[in-house]
N, C-alpha and C. Protein backbone atom coordinates (compact mmCIF):
# COMPACT_ATOMS: atom_id res chain seq x y z
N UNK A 1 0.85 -1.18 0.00
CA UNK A 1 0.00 0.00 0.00
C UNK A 1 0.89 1.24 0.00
N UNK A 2 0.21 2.43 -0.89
CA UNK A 2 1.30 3.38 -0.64
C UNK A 2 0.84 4.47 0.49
N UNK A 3 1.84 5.24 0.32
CA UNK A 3 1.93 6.27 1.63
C UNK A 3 0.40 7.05 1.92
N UNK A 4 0.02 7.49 0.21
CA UNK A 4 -1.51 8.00 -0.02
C UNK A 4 -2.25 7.09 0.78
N UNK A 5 -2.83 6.10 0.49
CA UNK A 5 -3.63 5.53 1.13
C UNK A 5 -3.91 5.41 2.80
N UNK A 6 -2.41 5.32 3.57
CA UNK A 6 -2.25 5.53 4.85
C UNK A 6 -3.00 6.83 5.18
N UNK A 7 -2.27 8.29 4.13
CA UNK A 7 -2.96 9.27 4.39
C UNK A 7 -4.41 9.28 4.58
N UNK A 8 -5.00 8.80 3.77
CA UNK A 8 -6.32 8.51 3.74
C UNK A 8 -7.59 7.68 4.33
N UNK A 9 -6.87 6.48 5.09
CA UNK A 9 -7.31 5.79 5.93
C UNK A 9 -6.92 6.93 7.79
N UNK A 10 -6.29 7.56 7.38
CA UNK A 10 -6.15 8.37 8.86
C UNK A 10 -7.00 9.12 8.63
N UNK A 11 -6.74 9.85 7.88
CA UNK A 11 -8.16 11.50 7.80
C UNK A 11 -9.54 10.53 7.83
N UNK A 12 -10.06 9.55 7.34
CA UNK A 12 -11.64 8.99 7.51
C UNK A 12 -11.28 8.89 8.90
N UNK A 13 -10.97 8.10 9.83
CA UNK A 13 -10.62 7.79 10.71
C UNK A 13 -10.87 9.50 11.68
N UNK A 14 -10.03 10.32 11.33
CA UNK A 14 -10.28 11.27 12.34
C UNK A 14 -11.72 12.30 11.88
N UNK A 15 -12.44 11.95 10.90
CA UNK A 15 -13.37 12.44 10.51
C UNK A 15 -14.38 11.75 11.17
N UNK A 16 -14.48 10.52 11.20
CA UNK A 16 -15.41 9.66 12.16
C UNK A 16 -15.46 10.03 13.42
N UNK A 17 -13.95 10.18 13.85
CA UNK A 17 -14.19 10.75 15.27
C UNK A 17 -14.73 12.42 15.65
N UNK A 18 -14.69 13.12 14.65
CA UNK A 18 -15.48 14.51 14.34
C UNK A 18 -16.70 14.03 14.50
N UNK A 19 -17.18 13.44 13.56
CA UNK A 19 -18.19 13.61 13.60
C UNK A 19 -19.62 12.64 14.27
N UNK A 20 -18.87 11.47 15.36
CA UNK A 20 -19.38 10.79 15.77
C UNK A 20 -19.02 10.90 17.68
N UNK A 21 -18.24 12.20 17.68
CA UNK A 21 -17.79 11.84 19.13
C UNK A 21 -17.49 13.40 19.48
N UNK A 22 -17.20 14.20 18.71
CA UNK A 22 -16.70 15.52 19.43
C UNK A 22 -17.89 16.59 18.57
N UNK A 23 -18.61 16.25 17.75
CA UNK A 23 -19.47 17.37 16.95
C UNK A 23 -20.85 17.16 18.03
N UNK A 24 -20.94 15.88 18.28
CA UNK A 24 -22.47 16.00 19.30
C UNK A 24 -21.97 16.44 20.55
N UNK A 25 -21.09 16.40 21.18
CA UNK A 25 -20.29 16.92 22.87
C UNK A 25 -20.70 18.35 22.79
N UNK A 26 -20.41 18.74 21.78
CA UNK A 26 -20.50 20.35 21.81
C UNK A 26 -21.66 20.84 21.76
N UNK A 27 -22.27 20.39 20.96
CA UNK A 27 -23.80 20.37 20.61
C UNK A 27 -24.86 20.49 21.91
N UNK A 28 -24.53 19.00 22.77
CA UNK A 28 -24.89 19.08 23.96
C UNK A 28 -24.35 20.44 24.88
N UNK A 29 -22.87 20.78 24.66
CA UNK A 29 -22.57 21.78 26.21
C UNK A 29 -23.61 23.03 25.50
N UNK A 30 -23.56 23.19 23.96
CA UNK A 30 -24.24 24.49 23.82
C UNK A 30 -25.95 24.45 24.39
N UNK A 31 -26.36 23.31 23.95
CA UNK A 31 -27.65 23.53 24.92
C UNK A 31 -28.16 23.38 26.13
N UNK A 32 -26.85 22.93 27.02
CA UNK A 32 -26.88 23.09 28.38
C UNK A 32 -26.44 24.45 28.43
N UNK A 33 -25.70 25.52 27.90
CA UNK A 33 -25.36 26.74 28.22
C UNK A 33 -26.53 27.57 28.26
N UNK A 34 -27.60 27.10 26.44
CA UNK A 34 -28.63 27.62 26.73
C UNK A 34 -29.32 28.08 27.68
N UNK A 35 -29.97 26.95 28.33
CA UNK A 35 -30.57 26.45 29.40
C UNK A 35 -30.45 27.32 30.25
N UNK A 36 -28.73 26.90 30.91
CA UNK A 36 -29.03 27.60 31.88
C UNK A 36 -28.75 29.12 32.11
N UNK A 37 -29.04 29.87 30.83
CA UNK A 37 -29.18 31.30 30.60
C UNK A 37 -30.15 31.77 30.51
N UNK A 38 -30.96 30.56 29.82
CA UNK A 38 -32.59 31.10 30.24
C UNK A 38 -33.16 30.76 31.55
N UNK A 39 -32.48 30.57 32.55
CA UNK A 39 -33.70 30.14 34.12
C UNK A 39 -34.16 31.57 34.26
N UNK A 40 -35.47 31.34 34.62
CA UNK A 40 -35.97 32.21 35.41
C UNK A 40 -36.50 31.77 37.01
N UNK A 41 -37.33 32.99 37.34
CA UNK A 41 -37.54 32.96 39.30
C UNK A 41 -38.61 32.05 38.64
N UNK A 42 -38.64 30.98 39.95
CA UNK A 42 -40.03 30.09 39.60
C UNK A 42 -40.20 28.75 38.89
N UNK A 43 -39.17 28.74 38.13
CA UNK A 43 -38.54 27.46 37.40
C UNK A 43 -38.15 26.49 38.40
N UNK A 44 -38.59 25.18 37.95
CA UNK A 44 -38.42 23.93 39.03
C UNK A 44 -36.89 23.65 38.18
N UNK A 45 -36.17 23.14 39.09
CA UNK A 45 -34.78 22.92 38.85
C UNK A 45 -34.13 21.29 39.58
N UNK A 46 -33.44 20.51 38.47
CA UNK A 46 -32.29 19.43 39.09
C UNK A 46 -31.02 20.18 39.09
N UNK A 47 -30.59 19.79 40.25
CA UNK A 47 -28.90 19.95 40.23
C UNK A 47 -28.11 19.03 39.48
N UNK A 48 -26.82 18.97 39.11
CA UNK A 48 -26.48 17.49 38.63
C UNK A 48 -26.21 16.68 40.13
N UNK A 49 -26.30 16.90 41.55
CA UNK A 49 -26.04 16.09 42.34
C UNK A 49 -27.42 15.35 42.76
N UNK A 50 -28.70 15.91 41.95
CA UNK A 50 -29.82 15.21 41.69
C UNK A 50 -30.94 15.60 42.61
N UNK A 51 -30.67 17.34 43.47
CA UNK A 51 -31.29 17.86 44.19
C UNK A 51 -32.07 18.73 43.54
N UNK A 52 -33.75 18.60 44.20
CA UNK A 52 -34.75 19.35 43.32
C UNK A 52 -35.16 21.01 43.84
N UNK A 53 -35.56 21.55 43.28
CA UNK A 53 -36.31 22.31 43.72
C UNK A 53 -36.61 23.79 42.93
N UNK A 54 -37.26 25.05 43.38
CA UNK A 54 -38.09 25.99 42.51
C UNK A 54 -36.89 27.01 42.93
N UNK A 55 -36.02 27.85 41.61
CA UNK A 55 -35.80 28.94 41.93
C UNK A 55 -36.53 30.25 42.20
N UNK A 56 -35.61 30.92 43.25
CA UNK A 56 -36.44 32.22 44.32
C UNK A 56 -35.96 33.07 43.60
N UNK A 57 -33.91 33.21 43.16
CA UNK A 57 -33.46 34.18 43.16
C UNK A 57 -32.20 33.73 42.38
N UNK A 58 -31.96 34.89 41.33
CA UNK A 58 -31.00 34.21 40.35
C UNK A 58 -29.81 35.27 40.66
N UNK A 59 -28.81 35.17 39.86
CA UNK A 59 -27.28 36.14 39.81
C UNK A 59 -26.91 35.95 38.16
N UNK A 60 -25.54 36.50 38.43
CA UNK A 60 -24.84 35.62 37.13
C UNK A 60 -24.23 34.56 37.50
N UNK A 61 -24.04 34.16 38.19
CA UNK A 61 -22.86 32.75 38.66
C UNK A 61 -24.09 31.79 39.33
N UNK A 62 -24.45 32.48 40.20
CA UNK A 62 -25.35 31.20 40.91
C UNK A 62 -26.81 31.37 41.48
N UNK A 63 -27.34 30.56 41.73
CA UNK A 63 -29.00 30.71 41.83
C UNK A 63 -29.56 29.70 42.63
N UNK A 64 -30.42 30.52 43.68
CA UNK A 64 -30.77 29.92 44.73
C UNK A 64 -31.89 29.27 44.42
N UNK A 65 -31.87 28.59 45.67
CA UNK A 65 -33.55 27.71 44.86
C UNK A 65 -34.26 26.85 46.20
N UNK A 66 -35.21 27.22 47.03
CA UNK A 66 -35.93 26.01 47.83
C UNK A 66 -36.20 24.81 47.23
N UNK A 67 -36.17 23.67 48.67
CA UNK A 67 -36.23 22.68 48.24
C UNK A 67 -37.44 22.07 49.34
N UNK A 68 -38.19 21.49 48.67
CA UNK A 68 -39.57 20.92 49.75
C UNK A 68 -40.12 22.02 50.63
N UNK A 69 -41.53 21.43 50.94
CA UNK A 69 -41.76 21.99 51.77
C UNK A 69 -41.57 22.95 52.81
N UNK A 70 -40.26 22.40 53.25
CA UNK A 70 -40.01 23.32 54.37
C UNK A 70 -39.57 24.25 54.09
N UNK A 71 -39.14 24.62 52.38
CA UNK A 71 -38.73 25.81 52.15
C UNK A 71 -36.95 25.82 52.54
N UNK A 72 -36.25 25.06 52.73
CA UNK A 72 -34.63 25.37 52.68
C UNK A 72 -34.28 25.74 51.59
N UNK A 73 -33.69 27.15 51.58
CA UNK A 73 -32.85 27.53 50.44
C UNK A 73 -31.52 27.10 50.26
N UNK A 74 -31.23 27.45 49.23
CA UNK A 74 -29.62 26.44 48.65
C UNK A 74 -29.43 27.30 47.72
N UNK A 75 -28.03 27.45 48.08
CA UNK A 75 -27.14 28.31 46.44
C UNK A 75 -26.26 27.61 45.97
N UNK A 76 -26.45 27.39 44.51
CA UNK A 76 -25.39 26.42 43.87
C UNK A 76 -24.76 27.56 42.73
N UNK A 77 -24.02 26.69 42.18
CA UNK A 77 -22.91 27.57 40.79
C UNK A 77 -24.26 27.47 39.81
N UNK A 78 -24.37 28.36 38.67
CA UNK A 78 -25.27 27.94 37.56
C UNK A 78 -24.80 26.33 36.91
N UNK A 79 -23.18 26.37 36.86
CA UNK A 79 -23.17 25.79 35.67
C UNK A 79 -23.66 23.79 36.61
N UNK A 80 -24.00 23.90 38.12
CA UNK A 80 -24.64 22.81 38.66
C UNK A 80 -25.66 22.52 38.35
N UNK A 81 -26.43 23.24 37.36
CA UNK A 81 -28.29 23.29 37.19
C UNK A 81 -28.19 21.83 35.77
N UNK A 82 -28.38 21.01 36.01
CA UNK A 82 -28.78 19.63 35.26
C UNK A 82 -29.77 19.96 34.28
N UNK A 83 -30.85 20.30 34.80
CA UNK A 83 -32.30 20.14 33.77
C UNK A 83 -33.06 21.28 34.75
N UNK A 84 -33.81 21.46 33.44
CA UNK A 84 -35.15 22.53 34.19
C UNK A 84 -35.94 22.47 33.75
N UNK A 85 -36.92 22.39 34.16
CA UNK A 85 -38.90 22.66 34.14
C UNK A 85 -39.43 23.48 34.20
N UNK A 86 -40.23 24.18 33.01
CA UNK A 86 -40.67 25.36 33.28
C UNK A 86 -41.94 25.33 34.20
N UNK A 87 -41.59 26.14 35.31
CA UNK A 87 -43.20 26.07 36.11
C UNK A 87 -44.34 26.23 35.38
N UNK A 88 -45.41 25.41 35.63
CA UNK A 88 -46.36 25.59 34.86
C UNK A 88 -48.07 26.12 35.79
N UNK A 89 -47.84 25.67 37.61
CA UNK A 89 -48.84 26.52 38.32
C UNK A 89 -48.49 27.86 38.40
N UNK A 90 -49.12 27.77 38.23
CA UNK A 90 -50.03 29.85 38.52
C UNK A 90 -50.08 30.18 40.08
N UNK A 91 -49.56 30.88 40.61
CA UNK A 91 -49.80 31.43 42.07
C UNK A 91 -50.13 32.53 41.81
C-alpha cells in the first residue's frame, strides 16, 4: 500500500471521530449553556447532584432555589443546574 492511502485511511478515521464523538459533545454543552441562561424565578430545577427544587433568586454565577416543603434555600454555581422545568402553576 502506498503512503496515499495511509494518508487517507487516517483523515476517515479522524473524521469519524469529528463527527461521531466531538461534533455531538458540543452540541450538547451548547444547549446546556442555553438552558441555563434562560432560568428564570419560579422554574423547578435538578442539580447534577440530583437535588430538586423551585428557583427564588438568580445572579450571574449562581442561583438559589428552595427545596420541599419546608422551604430550605440552597445556592449552587449555575453551571450545577442539570435540567429545568418550566413552572407551569399559577400562584
Amino acid at each position: 500500500m502506498s503512503t496515499y492511502t495511509y494518508i487517507i485511511y487516517f483523515a476517515v478515521i479522524i473524521a469519524v471521530f469529528y463527527f461521531f464523538m466531538i461534533r455531538p459533545e458540543s452540541k450538547r454543552k451548547k444547549q446546556a449553556e442555553q438552558m441555563r441562561n434562560s432560568l428564570a424565578v419560579g422554574d423547578d430545577i435538578t442539580t447534577i447532584g440530583g437535588i430538586v427544587g423551585k428557583i427564588v433568586h438568580l445572579s450571574d454565577d449562581f442561583v438559589t432555589f428552595e427545596t420541599g416543603e419546608d422551604r430550605v434555600r440552597m445556592q449552587v454555581a449555575k453551571w450545577a443546574i442539570s435540567s429545568n422545568t418550566k413552572s407551569t402553576t399559577q400562584q
